[in-house]
PDB file of N, CA and C in Angstrom:
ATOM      1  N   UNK A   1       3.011   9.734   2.185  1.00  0.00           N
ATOM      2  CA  UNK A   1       2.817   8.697   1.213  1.00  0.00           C
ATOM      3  C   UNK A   1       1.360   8.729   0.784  1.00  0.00           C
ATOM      4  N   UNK A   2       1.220   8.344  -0.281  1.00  0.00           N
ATOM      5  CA  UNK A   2      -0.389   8.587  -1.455  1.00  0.00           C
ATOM      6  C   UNK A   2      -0.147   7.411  -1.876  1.00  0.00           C
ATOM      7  N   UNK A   3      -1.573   6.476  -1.599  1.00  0.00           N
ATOM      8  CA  UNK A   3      -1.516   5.334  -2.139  1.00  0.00           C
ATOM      9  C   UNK A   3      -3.156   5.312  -2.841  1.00  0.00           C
ATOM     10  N   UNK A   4      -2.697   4.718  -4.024  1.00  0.00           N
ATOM     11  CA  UNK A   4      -4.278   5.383  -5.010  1.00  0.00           C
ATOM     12  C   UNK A   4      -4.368   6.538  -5.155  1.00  0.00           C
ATOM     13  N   UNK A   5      -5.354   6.848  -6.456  1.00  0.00           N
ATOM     14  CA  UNK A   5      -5.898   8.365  -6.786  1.00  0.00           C
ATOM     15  C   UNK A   5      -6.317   9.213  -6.238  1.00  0.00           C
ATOM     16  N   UNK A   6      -5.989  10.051  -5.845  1.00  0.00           N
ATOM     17  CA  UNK A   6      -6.881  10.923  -5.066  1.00  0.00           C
ATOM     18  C   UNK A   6      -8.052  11.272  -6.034  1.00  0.00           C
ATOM     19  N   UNK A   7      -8.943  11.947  -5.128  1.00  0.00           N
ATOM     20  CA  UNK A   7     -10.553  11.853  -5.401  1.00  0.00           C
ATOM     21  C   UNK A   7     -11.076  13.456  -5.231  1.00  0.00           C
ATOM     22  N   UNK A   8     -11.963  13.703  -5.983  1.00  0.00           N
ATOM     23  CA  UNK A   8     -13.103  14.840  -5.801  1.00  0.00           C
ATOM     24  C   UNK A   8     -12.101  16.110  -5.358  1.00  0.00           C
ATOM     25  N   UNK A   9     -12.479  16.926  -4.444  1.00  0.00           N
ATOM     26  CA  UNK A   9     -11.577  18.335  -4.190  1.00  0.00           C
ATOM     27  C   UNK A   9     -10.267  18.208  -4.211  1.00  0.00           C
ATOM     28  N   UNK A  10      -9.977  16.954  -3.536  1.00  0.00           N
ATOM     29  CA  UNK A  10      -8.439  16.594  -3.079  1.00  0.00           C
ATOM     30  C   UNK A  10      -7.631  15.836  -4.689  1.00  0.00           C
ATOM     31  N   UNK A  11      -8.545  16.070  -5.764  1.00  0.00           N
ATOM     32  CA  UNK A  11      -7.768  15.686  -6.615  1.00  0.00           C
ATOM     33  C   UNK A  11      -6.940  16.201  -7.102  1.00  0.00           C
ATOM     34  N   UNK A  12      -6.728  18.057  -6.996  1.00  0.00           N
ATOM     35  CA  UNK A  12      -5.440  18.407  -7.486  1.00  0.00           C
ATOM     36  C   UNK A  12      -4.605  19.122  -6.306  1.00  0.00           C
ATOM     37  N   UNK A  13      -4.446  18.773  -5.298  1.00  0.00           N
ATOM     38  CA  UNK A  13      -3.995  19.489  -3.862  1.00  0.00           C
ATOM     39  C   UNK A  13      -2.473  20.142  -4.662  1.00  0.00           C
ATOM     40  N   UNK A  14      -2.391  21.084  -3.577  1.00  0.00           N
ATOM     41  CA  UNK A  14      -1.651  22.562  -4.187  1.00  0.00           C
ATOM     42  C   UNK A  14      -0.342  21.539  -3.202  1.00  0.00           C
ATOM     43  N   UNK A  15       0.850  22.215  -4.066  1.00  0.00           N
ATOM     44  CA  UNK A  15       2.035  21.499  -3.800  1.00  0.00           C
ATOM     45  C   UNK A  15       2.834  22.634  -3.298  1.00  0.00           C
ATOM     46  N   UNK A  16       3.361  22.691  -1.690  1.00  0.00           N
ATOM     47  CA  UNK A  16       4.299  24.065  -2.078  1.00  0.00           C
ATOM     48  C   UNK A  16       5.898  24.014  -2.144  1.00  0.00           C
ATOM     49  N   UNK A  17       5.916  24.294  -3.555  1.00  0.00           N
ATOM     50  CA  UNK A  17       7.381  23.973  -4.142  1.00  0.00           C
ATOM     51  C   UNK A  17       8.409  24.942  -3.312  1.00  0.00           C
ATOM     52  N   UNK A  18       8.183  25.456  -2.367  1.00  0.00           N
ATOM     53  CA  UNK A  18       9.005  26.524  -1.930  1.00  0.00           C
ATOM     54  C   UNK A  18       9.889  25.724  -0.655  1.00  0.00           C
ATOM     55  N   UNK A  19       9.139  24.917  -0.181  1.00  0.00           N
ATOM     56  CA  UNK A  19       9.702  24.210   0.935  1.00  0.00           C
ATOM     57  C   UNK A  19      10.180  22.612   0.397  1.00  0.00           C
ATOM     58  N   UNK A  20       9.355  22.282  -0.779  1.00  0.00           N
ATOM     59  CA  UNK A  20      10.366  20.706  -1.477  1.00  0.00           C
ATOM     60  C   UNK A  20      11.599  21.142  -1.697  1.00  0.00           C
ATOM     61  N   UNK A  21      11.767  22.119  -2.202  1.00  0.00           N
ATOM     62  CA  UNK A  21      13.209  22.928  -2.744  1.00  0.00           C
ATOM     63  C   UNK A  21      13.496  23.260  -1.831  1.00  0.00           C
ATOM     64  N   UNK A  22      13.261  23.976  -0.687  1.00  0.00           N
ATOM     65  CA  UNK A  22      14.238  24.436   0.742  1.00  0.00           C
ATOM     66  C   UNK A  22      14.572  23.496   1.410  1.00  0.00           C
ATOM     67  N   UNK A  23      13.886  21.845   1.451  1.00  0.00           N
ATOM     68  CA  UNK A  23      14.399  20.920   2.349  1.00  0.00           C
ATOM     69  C   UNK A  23      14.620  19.790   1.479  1.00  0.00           C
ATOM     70  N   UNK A  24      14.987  20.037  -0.051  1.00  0.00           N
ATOM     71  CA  UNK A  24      15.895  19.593  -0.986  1.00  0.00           C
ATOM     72  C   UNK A  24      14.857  18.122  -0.683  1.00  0.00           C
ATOM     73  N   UNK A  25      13.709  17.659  -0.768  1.00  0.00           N
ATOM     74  CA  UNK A  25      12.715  16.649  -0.756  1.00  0.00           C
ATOM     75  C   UNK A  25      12.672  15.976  -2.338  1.00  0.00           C
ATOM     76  N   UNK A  26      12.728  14.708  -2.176  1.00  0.00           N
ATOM     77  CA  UNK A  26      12.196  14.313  -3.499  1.00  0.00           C
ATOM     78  C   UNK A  26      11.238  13.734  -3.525  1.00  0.00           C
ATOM     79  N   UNK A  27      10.856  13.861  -4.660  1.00  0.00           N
ATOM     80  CA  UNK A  27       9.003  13.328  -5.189  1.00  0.00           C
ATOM     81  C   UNK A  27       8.995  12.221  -6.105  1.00  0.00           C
ATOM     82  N   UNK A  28       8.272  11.150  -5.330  1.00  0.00           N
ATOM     83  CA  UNK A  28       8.534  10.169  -6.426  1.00  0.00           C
ATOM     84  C   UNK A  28       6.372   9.632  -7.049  1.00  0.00           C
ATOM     85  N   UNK A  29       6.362   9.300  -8.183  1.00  0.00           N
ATOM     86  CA  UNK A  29       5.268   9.006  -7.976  1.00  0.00           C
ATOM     87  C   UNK A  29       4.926   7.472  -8.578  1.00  0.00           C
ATOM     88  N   UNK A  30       3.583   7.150  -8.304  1.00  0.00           N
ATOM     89  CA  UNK A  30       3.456   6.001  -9.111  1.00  0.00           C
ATOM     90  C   UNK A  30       1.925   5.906  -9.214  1.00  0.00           C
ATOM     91  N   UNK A  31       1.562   5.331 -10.305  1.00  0.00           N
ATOM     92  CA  UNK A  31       0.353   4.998 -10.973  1.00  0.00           C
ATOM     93  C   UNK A  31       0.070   4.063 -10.545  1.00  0.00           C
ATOM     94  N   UNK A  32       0.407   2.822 -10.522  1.00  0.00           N
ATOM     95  CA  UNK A  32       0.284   1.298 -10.899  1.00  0.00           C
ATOM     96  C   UNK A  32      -0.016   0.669 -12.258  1.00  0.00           C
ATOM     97  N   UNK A  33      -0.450   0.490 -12.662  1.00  0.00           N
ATOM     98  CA  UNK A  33      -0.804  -0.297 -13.404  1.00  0.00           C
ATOM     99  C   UNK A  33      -2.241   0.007 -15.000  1.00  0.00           C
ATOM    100  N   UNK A  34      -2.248  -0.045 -15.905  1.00  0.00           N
ATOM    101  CA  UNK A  34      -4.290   0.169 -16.491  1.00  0.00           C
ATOM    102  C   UNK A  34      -4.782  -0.509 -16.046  1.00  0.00           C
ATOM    103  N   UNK A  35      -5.722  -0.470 -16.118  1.00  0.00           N
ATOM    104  CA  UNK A  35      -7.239  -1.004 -15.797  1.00  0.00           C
ATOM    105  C   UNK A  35      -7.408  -2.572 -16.906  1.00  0.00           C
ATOM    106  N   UNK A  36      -7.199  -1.897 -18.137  1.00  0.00           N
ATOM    107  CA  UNK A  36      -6.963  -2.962 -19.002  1.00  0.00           C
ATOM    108  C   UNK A  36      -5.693  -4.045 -18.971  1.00  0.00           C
ATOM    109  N   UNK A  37      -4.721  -4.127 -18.067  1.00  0.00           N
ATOM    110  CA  UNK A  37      -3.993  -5.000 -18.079  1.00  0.00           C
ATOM    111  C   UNK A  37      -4.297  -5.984 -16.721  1.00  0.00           C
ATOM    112  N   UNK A  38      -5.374  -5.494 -15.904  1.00  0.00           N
ATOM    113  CA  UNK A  38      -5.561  -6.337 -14.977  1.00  0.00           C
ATOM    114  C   UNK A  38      -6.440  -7.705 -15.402  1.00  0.00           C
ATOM    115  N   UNK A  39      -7.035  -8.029 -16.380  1.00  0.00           N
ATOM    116  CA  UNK A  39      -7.168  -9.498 -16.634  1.00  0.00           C
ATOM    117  C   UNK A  39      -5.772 -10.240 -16.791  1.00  0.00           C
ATOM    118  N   UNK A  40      -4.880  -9.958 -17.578  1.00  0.00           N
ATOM    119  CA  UNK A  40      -3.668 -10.547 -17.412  1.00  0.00           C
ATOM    120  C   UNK A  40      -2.693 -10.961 -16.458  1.00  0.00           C
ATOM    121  N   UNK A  41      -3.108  -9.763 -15.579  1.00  0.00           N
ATOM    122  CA  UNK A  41      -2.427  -9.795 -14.450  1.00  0.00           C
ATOM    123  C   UNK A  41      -3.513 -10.859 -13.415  1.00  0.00           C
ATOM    124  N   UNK A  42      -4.384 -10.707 -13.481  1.00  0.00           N
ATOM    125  CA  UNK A  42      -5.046 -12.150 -12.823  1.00  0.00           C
ATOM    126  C   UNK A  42      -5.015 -13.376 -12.911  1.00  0.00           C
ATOM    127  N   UNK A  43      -4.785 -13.124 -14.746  1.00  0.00           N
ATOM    128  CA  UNK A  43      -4.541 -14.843 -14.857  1.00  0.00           C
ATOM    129  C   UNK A  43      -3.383 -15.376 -14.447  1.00  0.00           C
ATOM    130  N   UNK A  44      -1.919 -14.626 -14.471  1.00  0.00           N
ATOM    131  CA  UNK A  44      -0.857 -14.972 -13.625  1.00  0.00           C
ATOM    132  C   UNK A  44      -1.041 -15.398 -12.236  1.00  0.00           C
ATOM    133  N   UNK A  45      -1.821 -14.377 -11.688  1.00  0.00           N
ATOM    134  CA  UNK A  45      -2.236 -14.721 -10.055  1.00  0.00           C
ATOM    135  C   UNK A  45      -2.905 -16.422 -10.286  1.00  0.00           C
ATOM    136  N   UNK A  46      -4.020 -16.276 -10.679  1.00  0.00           N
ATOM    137  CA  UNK A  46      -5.094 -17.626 -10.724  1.00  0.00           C
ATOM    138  C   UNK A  46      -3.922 -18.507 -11.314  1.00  0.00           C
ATOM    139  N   UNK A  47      -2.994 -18.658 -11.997  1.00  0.00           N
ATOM    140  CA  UNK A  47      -2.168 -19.872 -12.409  1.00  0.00           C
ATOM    141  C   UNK A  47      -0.843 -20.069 -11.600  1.00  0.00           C
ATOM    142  N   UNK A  48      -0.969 -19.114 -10.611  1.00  0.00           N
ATOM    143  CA  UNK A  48      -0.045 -19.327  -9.802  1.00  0.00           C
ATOM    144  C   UNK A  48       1.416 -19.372  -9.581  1.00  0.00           C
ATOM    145  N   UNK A  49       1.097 -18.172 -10.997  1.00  0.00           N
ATOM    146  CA  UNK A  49       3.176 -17.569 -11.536  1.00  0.00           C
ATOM    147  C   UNK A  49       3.521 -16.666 -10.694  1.00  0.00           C
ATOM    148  N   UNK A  50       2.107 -15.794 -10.347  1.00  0.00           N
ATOM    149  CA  UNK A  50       2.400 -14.504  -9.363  1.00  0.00           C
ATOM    150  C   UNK A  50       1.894 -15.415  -7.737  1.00  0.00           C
ATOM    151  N   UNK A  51       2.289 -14.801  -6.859  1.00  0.00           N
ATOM    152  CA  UNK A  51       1.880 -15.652  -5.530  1.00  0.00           C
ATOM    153  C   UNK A  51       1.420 -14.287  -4.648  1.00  0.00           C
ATOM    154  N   UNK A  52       0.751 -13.297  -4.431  1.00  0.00           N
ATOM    155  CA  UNK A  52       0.400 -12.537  -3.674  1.00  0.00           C
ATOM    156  C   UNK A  52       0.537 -13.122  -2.425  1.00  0.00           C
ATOM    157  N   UNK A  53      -0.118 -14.054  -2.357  1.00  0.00           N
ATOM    158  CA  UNK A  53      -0.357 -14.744  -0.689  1.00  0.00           C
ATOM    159  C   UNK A  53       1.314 -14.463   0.060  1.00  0.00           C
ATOM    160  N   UNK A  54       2.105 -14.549  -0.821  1.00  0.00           N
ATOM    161  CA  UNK A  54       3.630 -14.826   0.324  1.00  0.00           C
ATOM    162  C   UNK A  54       4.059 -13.648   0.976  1.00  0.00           C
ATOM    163  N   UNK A  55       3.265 -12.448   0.022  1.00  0.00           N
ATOM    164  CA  UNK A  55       3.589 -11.348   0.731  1.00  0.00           C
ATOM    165  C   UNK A  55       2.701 -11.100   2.251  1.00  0.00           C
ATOM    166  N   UNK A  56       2.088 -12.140   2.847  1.00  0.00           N
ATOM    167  CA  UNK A  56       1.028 -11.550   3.621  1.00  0.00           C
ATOM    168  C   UNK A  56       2.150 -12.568   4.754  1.00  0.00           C
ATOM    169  N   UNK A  57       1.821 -11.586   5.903  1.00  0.00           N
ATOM    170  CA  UNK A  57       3.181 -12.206   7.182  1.00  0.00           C
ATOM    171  C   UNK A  57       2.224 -12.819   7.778  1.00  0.00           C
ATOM    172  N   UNK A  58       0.995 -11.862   7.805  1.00  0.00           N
ATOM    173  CA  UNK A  58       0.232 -12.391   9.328  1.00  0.00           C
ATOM    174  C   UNK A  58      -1.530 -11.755   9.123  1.00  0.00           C
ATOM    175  N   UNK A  59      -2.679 -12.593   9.502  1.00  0.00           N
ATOM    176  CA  UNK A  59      -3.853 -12.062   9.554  1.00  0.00           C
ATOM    177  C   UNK A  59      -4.478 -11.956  10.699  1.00  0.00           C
ATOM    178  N   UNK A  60      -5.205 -10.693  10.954  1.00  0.00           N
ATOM    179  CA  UNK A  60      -5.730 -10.776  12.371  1.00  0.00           C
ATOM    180  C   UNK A  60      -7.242  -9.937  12.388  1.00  0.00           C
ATOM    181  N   UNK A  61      -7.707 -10.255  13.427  1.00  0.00           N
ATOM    182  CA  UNK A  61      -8.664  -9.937  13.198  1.00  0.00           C
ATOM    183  C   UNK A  61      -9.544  -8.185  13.460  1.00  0.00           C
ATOM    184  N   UNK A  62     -10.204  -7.827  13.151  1.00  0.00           N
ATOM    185  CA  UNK A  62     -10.342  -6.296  13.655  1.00  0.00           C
ATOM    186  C   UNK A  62     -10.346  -6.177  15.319  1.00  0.00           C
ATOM    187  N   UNK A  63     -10.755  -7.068  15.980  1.00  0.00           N
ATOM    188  CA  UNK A  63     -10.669  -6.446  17.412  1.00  0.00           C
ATOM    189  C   UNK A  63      -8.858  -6.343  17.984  1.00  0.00           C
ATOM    190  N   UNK A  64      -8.006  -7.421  16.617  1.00  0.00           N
ATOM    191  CA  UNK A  64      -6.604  -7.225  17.020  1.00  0.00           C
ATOM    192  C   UNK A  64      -5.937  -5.903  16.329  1.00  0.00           C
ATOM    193  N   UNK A  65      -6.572  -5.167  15.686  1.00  0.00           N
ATOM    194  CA  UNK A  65      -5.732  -4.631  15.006  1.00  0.00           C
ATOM    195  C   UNK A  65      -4.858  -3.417  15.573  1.00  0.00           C
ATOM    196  N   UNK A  66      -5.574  -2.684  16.589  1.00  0.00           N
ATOM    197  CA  UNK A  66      -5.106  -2.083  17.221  1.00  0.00           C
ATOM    198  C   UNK A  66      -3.396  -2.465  17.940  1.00  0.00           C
ATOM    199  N   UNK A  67      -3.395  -3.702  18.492  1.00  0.00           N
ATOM    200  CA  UNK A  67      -1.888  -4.434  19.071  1.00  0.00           C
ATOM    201  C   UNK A  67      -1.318  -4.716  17.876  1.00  0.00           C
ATOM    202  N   UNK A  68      -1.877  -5.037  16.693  1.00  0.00           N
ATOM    203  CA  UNK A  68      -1.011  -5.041  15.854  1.00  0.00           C
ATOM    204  C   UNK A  68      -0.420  -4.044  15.037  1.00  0.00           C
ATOM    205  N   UNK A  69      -1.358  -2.909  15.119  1.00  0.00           N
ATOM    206  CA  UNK A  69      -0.561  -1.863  14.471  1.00  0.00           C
ATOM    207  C   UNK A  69       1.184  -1.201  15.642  1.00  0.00           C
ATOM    208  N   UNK A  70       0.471  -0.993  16.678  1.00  0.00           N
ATOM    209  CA  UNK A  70       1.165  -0.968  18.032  1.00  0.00           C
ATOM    210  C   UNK A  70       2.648  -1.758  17.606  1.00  0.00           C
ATOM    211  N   UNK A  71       2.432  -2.944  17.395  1.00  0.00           N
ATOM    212  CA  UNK A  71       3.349  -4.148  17.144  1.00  0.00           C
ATOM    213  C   UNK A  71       4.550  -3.469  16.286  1.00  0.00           C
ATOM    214  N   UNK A  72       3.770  -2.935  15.137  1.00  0.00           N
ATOM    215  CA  UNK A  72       5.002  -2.245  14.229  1.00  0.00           C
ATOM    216  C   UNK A  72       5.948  -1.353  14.164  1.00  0.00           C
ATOM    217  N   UNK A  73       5.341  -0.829  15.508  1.00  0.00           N
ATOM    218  CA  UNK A  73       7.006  -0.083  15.995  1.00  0.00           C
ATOM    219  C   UNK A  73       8.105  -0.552  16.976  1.00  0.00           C
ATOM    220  N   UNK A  74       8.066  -2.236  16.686  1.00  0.00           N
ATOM    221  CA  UNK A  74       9.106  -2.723  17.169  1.00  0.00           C
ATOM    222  C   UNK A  74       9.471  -3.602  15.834  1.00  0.00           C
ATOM    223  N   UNK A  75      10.990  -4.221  16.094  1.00  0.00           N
ATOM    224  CA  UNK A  75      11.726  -5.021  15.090  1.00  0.00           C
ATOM    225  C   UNK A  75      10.487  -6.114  14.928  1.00  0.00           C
ATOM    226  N   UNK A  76      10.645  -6.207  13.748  1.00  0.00           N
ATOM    227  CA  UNK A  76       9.315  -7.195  13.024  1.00  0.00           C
ATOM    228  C   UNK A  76      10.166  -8.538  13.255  1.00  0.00           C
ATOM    229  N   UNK A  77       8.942  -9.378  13.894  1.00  0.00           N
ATOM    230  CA  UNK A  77       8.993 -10.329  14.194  1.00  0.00           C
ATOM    231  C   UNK A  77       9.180 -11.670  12.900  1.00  0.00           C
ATOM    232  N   UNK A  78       7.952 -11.114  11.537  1.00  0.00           N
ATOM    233  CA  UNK A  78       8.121 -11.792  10.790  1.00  0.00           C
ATOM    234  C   UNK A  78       8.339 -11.147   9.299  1.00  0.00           C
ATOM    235  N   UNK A  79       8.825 -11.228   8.232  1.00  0.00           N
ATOM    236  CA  UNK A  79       7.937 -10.454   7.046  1.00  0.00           C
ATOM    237  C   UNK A  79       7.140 -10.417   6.350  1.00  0.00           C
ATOM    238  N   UNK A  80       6.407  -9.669   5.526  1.00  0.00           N
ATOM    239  CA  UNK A  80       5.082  -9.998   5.456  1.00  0.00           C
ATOM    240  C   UNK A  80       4.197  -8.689   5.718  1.00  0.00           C
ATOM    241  N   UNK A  81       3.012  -8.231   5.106  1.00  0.00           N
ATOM    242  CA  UNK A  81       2.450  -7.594   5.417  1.00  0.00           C
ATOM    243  C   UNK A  81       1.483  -7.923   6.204  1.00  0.00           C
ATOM    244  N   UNK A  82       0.486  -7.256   7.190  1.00  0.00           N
ATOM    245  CA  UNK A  82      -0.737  -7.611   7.808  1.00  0.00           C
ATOM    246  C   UNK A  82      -1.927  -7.342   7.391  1.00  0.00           C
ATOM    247  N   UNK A  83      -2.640  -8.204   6.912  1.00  0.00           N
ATOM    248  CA  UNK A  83      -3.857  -8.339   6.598  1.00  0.00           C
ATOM    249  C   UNK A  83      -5.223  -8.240   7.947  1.00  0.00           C
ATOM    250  N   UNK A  84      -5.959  -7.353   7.858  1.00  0.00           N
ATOM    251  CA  UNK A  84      -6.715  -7.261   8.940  1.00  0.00           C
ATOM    252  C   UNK A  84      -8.113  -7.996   8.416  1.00  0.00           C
ATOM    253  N   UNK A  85      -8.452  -8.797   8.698  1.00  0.00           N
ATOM    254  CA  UNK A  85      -9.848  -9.289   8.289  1.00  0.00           C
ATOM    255  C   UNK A  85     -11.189  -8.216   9.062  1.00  0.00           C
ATOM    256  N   UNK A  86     -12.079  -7.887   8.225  1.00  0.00           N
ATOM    257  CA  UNK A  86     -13.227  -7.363   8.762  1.00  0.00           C
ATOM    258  C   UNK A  86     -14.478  -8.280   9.389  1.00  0.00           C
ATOM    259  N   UNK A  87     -14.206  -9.690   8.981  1.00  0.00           N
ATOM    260  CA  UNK A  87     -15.435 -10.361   9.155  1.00  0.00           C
ATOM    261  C   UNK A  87     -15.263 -11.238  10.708  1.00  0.00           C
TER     262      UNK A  87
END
């Protein structure tokens, strides 16, 4: 999984089509979004049509993150993604 652009050397990494096709793999991709549609997309957030927050299960802190990554290879307790705070 590739999440965001890849960057600098690794921006055009060599694909080898010989083995997507031998183990019949599919490729899916995604962009997200322009650059220019993210004011819009904020003001939904800030008015509170979009709710980001509900997607978040649980926050913890960096000295937890370790048990919590650990955590995720058992049946999830809640849903929700985990937010690790740095501060």
């Amino acid at each position: 999984m590739q999440i965001g652009l890849l960057q600098g050397r690794h921006s055009t990494p060599p694909l080898p089509m010989d083995r997507v096709v031998a183990k019949e793999l599919e490729i899916h991709g995604s962009h997200g979004m322009a650059a220019r549609d993210y004011p819009a997309l904020l003001e939904l957030v800030d008015s509170r049509v979009l709710r980001p927050d509900l997607l978040v299960g649980q926050e913890v802190g960096l000295d937890e993150a370790g048990a919590a990554l650990a955590a995720m290879s058992q049946p999830a307790i809640r849903a929700g993604i985990t937010v690790v705070r740095l501060n």
